[in-house]
C-alpha atoms as a PDB file:
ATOM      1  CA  UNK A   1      10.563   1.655  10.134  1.00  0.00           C
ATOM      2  CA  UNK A   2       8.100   2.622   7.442  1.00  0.00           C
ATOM      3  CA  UNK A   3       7.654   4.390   4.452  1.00  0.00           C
ATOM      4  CA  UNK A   4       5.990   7.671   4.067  1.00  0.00           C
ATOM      5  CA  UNK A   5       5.873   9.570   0.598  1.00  0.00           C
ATOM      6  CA  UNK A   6       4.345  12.945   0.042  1.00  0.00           C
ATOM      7  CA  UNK A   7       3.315  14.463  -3.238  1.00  0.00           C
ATOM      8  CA  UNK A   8       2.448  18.374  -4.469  1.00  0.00           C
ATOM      9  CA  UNK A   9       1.126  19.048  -7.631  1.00  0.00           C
ATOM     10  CA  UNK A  10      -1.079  21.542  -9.078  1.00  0.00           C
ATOM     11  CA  UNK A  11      -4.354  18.896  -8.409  1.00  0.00           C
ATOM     12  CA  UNK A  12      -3.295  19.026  -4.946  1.00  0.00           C
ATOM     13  CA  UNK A  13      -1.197  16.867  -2.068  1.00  0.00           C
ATOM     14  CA  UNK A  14      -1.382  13.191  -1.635  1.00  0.00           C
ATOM     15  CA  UNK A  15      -0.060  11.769   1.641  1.00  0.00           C
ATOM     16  CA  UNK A  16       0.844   7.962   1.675  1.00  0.00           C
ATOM     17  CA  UNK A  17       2.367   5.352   3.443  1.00  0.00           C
ATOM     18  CA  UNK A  18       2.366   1.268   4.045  1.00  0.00           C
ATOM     19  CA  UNK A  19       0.999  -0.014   6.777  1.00  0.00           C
ATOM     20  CA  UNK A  20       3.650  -2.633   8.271  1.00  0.00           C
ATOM     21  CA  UNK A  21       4.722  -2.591  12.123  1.00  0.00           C
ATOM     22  CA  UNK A  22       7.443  -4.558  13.102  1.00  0.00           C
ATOM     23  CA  UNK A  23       8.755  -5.425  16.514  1.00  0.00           C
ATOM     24  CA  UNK A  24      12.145  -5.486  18.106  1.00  0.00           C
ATOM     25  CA  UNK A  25      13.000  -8.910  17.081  1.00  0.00           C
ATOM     26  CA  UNK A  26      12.372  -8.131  13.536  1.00  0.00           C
ATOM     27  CA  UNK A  27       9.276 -10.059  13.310  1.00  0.00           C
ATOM     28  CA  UNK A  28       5.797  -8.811  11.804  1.00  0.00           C
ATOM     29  CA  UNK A  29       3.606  -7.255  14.393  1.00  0.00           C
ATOM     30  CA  UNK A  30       0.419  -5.857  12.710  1.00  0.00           C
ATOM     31  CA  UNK A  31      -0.865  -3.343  10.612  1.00  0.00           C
ATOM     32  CA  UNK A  32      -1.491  -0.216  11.932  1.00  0.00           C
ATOM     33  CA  UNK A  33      -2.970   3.444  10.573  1.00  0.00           C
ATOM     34  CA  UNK A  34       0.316   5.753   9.907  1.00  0.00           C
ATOM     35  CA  UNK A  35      -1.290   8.853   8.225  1.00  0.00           C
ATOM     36  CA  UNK A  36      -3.768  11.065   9.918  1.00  0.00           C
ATOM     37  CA  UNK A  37      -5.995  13.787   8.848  1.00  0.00           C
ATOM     38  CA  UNK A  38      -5.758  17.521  10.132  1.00  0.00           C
ATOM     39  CA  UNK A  39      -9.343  18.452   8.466  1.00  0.00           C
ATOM     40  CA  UNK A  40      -9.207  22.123  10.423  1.00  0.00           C
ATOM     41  CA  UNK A  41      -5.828  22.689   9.333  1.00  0.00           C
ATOM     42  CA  UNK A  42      -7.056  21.782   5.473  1.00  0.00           C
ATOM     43  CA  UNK A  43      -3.964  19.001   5.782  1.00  0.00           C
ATOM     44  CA  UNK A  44      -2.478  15.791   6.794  1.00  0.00           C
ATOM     45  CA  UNK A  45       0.984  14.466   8.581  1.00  0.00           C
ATOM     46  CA  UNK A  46       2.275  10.990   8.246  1.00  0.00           C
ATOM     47  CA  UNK A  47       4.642   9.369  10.580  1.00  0.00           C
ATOM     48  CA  UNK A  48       7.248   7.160  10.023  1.00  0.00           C
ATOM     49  CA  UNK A  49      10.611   5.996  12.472  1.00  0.00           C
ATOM     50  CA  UNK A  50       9.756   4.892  16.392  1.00  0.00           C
ATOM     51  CA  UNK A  51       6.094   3.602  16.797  1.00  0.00           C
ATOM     52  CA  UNK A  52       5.294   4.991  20.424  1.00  0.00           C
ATOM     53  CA  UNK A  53       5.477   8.388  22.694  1.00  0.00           C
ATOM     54  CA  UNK A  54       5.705   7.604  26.076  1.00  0.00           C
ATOM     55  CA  UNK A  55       5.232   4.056  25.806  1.00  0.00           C
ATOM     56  CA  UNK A  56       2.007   4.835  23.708  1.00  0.00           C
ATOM     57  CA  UNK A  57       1.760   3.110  20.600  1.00  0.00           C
ATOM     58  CA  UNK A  58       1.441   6.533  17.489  1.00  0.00           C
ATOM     59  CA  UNK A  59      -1.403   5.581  16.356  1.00  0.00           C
ATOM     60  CA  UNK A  60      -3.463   6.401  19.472  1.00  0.00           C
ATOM     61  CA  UNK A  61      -0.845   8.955  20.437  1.00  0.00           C
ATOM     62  CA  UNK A  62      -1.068  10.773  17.759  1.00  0.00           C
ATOM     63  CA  UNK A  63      -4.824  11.266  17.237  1.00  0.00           C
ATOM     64  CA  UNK A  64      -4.820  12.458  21.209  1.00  0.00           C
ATOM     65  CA  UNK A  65      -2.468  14.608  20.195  1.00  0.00           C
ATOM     66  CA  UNK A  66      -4.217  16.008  17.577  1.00  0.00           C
ATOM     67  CA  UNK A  67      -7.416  16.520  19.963  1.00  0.00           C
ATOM     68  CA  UNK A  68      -5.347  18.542  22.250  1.00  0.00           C
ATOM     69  CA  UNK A  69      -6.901  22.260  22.311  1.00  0.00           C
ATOM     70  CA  UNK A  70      -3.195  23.587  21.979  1.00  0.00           C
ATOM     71  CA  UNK A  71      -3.076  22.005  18.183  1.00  0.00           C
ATOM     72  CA  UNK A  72      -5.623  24.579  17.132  1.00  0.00           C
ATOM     73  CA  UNK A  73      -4.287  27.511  18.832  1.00  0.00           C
ATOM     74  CA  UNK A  74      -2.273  29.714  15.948  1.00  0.00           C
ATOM     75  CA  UNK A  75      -4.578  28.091  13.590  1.00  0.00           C
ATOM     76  CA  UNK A  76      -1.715  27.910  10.975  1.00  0.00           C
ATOM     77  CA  UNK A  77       0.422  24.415   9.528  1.00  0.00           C
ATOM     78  CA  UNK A  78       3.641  26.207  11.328  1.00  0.00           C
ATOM     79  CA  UNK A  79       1.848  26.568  15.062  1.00  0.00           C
ATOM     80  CA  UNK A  80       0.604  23.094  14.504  1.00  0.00           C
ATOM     81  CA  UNK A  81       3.923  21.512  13.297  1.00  0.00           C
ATOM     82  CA  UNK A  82       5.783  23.468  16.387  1.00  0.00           C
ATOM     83  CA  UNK A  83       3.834  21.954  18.547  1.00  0.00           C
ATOM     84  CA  UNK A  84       4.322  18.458  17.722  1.00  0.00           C
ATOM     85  CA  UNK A  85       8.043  19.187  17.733  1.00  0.00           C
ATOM     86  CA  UNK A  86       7.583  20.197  21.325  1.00  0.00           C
ATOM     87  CA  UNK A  87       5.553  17.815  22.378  1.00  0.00           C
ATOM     88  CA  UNK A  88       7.821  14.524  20.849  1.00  0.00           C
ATOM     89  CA  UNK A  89      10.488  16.546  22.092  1.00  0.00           C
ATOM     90  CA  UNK A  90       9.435  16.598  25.902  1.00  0.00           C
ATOM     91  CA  UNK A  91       7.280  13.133  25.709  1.00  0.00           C
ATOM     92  CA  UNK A  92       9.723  10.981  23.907  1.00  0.00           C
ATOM     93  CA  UNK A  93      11.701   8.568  26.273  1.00  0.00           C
ATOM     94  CA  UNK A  94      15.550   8.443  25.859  1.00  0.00           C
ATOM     95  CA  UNK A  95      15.343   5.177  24.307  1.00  0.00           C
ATOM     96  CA  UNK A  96      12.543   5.916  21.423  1.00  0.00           C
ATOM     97  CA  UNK A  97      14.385   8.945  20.428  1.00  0.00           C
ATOM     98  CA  UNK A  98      17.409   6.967  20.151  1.00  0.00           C
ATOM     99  CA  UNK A  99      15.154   5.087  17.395  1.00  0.00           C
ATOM    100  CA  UNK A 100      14.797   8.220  14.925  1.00  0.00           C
ATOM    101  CA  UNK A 101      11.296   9.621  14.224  1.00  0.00           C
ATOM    102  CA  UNK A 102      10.073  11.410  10.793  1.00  0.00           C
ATOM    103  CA  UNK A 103       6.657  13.186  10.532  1.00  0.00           C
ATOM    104  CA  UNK A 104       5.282  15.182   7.089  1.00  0.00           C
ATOM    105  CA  UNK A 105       2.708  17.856   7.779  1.00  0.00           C
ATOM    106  CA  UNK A 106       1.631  18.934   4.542  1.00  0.00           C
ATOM    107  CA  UNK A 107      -1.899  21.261   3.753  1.00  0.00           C
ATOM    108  CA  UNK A 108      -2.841  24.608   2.685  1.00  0.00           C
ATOM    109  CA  UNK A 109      -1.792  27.872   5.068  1.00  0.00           C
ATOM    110  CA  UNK A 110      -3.982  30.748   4.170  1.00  0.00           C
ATOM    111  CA  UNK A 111      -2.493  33.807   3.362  1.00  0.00           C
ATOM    112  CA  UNK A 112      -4.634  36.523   3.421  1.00  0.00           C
ATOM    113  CA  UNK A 113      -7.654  35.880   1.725  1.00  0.00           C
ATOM    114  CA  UNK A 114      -6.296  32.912  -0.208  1.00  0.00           C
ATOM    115  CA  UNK A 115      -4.728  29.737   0.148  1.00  0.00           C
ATOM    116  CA  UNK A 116      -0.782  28.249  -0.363  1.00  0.00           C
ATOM    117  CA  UNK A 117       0.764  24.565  -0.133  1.00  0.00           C
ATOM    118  CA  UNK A 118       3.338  24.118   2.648  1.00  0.00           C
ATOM    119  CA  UNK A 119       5.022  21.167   3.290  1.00  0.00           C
ATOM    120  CA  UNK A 120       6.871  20.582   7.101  1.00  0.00           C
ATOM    121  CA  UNK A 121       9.487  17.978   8.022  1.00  0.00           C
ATOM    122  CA  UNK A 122       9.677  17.320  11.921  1.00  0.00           C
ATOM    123  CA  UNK A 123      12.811  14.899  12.549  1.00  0.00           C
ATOM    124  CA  UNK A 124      15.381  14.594  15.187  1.00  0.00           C
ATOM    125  CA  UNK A 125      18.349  13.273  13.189  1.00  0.00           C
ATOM    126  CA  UNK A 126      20.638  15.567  11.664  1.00  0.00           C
ATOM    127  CA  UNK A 127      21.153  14.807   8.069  1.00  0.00           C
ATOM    128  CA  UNK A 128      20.754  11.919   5.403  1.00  0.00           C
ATOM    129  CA  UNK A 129      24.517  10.320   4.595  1.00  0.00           C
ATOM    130  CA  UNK A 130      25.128   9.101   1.120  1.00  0.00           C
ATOM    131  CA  UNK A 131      23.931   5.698   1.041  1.00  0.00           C
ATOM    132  CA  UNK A 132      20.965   7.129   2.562  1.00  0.00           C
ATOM    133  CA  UNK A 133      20.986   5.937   5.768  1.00  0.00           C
ATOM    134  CA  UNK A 134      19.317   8.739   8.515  1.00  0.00           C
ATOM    135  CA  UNK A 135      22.705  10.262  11.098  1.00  0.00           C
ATOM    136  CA  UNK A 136      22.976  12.109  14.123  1.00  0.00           C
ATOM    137  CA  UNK A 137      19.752  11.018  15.930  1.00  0.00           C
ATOM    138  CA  UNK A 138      19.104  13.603  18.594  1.00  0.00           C
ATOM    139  CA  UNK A 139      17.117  13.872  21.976  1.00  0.00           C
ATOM    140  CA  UNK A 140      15.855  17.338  20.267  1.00  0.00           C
ATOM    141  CA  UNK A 141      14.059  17.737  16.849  1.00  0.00           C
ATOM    142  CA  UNK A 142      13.799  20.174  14.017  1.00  0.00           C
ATOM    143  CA  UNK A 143      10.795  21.120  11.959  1.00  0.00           C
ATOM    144  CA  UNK A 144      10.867  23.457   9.204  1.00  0.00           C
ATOM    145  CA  UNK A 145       8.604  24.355   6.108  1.00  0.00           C
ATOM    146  CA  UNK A 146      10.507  22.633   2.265  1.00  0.00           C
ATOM    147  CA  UNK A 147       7.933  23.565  -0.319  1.00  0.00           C
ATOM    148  CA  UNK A 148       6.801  27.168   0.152  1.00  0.00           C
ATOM    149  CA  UNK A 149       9.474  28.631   1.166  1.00  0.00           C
ATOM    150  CA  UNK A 150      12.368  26.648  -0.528  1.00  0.00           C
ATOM    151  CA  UNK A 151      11.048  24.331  -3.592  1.00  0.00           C
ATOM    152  CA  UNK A 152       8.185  25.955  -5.152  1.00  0.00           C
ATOM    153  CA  UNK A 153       9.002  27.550  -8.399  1.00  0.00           C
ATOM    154  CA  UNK A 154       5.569  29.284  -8.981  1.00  0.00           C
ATOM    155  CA  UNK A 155       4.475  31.086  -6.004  1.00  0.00           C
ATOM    156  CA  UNK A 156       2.940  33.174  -8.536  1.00  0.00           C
ATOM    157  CA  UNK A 157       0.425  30.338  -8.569  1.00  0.00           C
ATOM    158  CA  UNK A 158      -1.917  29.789  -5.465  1.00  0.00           C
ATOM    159  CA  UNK A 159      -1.458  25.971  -5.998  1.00  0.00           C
ATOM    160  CA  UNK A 160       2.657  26.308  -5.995  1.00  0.00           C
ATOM    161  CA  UNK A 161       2.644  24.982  -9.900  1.00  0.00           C
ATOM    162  CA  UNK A 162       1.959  26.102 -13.200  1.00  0.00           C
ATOM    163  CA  UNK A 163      -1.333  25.729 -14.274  1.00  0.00           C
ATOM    164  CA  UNK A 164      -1.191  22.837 -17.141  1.00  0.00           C
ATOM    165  CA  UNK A 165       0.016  20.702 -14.052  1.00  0.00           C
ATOM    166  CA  UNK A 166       2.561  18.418 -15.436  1.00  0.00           C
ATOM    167  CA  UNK A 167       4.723  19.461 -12.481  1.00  0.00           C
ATOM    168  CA  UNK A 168       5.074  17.318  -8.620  1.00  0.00           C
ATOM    169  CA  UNK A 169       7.245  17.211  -6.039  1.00  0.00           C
ATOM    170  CA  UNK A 170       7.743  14.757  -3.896  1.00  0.00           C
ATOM    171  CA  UNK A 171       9.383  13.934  -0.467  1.00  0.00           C
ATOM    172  CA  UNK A 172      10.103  10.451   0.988  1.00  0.00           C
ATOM    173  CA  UNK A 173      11.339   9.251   3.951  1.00  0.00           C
ATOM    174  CA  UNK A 174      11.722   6.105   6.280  1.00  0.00           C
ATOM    175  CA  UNK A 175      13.422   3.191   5.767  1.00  0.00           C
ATOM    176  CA  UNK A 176      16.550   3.854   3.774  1.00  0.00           C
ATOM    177  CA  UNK A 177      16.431   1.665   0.675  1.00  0.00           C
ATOM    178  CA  UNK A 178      12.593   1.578   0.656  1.00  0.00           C
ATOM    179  CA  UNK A 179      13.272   5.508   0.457  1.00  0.00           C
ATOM    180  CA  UNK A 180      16.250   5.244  -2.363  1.00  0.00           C
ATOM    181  CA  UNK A 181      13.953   2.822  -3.795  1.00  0.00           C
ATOM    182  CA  UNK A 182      10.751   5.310  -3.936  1.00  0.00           C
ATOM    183  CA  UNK A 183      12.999   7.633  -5.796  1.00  0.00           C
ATOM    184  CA  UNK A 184      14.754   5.194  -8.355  1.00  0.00           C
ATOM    185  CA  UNK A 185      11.381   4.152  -9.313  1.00  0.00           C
ATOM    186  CA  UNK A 186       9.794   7.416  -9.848  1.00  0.00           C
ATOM    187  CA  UNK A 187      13.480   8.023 -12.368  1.00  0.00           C
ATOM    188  CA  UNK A 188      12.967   4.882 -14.614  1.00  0.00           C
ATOM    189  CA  UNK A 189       8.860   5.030 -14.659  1.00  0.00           C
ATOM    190  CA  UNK A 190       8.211   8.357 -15.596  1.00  0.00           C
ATOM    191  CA  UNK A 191      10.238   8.418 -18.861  1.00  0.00           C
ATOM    192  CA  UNK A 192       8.142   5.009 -19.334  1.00  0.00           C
ATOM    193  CA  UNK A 193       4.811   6.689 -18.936  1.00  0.00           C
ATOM    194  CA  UNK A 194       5.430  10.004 -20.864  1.00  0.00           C
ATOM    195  CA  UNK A 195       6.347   7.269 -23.645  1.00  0.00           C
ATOM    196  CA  UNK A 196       2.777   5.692 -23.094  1.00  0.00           C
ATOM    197  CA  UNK A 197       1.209   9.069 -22.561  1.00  0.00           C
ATOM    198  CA  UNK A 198       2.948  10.065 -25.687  1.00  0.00           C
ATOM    199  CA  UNK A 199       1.339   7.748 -28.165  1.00  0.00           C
ATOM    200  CA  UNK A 200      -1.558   8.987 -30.178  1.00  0.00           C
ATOM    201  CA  UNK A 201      -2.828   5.742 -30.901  1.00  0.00           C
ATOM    202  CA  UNK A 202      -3.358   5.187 -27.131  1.00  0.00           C
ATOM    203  CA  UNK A 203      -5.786   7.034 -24.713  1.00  0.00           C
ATOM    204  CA  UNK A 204      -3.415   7.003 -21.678  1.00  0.00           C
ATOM    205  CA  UNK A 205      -3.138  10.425 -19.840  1.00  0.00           C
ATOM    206  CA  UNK A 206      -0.906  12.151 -17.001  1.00  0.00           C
ATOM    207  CA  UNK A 207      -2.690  12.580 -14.070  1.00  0.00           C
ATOM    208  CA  UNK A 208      -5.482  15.252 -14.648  1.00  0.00           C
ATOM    209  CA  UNK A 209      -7.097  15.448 -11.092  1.00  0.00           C
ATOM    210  CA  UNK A 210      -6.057  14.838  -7.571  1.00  0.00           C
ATOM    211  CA  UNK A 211      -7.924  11.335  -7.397  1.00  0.00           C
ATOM    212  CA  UNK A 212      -5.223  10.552 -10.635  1.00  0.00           C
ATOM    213  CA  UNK A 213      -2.462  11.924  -8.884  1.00  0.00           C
ATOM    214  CA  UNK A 214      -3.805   9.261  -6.122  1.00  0.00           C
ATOM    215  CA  UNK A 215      -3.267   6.476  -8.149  1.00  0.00           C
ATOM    216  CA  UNK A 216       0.037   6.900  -9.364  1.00  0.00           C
ATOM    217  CA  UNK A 217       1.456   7.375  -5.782  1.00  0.00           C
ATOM    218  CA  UNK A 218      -0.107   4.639  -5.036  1.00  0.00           C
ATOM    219  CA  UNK A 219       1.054   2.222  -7.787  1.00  0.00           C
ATOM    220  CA  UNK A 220       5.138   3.808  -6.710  1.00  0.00           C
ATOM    221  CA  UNK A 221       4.446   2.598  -3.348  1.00  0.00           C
ATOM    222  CA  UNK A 222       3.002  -0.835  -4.203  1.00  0.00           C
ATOM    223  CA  UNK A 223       6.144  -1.429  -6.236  1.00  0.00           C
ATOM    224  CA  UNK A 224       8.142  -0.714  -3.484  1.00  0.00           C
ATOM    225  CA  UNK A 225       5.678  -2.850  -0.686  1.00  0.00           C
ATOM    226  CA  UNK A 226       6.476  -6.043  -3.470  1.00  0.00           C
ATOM    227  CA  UNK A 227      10.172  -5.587  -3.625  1.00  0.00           C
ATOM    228  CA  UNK A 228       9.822  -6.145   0.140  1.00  0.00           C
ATOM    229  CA  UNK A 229       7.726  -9.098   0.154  1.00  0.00           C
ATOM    230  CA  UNK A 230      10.498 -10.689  -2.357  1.00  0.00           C
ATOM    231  CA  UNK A 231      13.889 -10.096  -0.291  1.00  0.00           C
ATOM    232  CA  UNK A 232      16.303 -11.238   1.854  1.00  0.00           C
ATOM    233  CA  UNK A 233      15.087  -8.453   4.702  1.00  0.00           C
ATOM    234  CA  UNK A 234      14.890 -10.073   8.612  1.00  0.00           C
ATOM    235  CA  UNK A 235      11.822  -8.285   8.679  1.00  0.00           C
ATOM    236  CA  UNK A 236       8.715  -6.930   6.338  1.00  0.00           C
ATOM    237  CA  UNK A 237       9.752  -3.674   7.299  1.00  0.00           C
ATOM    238  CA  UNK A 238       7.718  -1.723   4.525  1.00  0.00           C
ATOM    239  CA  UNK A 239       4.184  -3.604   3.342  1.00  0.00           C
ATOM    240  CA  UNK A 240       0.782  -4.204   4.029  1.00  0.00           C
ATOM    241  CA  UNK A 241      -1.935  -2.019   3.090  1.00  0.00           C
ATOM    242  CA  UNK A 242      -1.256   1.372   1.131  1.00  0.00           C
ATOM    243  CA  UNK A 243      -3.025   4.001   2.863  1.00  0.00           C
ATOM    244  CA  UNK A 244      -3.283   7.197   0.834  1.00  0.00           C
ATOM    245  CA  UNK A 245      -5.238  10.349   1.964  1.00  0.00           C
ATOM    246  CA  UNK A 246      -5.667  13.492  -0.619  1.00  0.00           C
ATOM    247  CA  UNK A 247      -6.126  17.172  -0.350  1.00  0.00           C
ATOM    248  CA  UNK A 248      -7.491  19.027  -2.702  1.00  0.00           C
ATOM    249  CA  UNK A 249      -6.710  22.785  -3.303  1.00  0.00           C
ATOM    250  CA  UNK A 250      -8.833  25.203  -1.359  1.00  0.00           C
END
């Protein structure tokens, strides 16, 4: 398992995720790159769940994947993220859908002659319970678009928030309690920072740019990555390297 964690704002859309692989018998494997760029799609996915397509290990799947002529063809987030569904769907083996995979495509769909944020989900499992485990793993998957067309509250605004940008929205995914753990975080700090942010005799800010917006992701997830290097878990199943890749607004 992983954890993947993916961030709107009005500075733009940070896309991160740890590093760790494990293997079958719970032990440490290696490192490995879980986010990938989509530079002619103005976006990113992250991947998180079974490591291989096929019996190829993601992270050369997936940038072959990406190469493929038929990722370009639509030239839209939605044609991109259907065909991934597709191609997991018919590439897959039995055995590492059984696993559960998770993907975020996030980036910027034009729209006539400007530019909005989308965020898709690819998955095959069919809901989260409520301890947060994933359900209902599938030999098919689902992708659908979250931000645009369900969460944004300014679509007024090509950037999807209003414009003094003290708004973000985030969705995580992986494994369960590094996900519940993502989120409980992000509760108890925030109220601590607006209290830091808040004092005049201190010159600490609220992210005011995407490479701010960055950091703070980052800092989330390394709390998270040393919770897991201090537990009781078989395995380091979230850790290693943060990797972090930001988009800025067309």
């Amino acid at each position: 398992m992983t954890l993947i964690a993916t961030q709107l704002s009005h500075y733009g859309i940070v896309l991160a995720t740890d590093s760790n692989l494990t293997d079958s018998a719970y032990r440490f494997a290696r490192q490995s790159r879980k986010n990938f760029e989509l530079p002619h799609l103005r976006g990113g996915l992250s991947v998180a769940g079974c490591w291989s397509v096929n019996g190829i290990a993601m992270d050369e799947w997936m940038p072959r994947f990406i190469a493929r002529p038929e990722t370009f063809a639509g030239g839209s987030l939605a044609a991109f993220a259907g065909h991934l569904r597709m191609a997991l769907e018919s590439e897959m083996l039995p055995a590492e859908k059984r696993l559960g995979s998770m993907i975020h495509i996030a980036g910027y769909a034009r729209e006539g002659d400007s530019f909005h944020p989308e965020f898709y989900f690819v998955r095959n499992f069919e809901k989260i319970e409520d301890d947060g485990s994933y359900s209902g793993m599938s030999d098919t998957f689902a992708s659908d678009e979250q931000f645009w067309n369900r969460d944004c509250q300014h679509r007024e605004s090509p950037t999807g928030f209003s414009a003094h940008g003290g708004e973000a929205r985030v969705y995580v995914n992986g494994f369960p309690e590094g996900r519940i753990g993502y989120l409980a975080v992000q509760q108890c700090l925030i109220p601590f920072f607006g209290s830091m942010w808040g004092n005049p005799d201190w010159r600490f800010h609220p992210p005011r740019s995407l490479q701010e917006s960055m950091c703070y992701v980052r800092l989330f997830m390394a709390i998270i990555n040393g919770l897991f290097e201090v537990s009781d878990y078989p395995a380091p199943f979230i850790g290693g390297e943060i990797q972090v890749i930001g988009i800025p607004p067309p």
